[in-house]
Protein backbone atom coordinates (compact mmCIF):
# COMPACT_ATOMS: atom_id res chain seq x y z
CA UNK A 1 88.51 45.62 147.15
CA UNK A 2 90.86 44.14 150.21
CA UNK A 3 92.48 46.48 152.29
CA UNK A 4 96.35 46.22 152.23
CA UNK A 5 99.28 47.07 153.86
CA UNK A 6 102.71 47.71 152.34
CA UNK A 7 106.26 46.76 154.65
CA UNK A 8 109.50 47.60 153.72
CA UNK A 9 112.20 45.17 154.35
CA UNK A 10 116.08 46.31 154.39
CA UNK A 11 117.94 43.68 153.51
CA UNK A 12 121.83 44.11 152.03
CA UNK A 13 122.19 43.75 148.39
CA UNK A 14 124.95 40.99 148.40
CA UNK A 15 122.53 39.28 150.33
CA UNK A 16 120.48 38.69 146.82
CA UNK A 17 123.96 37.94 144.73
CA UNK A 18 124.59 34.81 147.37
CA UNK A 19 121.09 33.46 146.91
CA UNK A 20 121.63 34.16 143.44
CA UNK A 21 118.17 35.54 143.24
CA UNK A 22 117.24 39.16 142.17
CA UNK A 23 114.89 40.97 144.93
CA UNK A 24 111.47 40.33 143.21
CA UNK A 25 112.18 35.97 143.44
CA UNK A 26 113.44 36.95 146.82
CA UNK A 27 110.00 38.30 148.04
CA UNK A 28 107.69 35.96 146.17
CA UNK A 29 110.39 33.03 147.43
CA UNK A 30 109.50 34.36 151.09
CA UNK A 31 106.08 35.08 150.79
CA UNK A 32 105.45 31.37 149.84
CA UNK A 33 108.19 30.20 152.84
CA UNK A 34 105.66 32.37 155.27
CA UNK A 35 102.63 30.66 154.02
CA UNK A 36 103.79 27.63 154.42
CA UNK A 37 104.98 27.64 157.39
CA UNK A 38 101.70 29.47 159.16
CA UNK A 39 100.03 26.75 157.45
CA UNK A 40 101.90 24.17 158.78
CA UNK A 41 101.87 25.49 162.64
CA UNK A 42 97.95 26.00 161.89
CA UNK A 43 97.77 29.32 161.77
CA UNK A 44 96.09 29.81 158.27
CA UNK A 45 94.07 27.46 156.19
CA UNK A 46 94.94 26.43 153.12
CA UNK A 47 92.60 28.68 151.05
CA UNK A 48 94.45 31.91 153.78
CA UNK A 49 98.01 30.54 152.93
CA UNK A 50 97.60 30.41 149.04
CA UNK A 51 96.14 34.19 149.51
CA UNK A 52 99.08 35.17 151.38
CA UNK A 53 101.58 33.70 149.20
CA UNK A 54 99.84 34.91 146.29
CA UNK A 55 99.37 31.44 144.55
CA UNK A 56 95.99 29.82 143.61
CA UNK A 57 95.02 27.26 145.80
CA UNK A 58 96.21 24.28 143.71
CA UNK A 59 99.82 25.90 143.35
CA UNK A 60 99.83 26.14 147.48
CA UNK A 61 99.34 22.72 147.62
CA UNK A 62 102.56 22.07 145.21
CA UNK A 63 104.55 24.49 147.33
CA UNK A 64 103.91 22.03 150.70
CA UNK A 65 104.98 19.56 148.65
CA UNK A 66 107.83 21.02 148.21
CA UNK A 67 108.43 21.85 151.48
CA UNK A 68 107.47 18.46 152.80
CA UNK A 69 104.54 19.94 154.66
CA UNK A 70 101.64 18.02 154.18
CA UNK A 71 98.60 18.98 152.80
């Protein structure tokens, strides 16, 4: 089994109610958004970016898309 960390991030609870998101599509928005983004400053491969945004690797590769980060 991986070893893990837990965070806890404060954010203000209007913040969700202007993104019109509830809390958990917040965090699983942002983990993707991280991902992506160390993936495309080459900081994590592909296979490390799906981990961390907690997608398979195929479903990674359709969140670059839709970030216009290419694969």
């Amino acid at each position: 089994m991986t070893d893990t960390v837990q965070l806890v991030l404060e954010l203000p609870r209007d913040l969700f109610a202007a993104l019109r998101q509830e809390p958990e599509a917040f965090l699983r928005e942002m983990r993707i958004a991280a991902a992506v983004k160390w993936y495309e400053t080459q900081q994590v491969s592909q296979a490390r970016g799906a981990e961390i945004a907690g997608l398979s690797r195929a479903e990674f590769l359709a969140a670059l898309n839709r970030f216009g980060v290419s694969p």
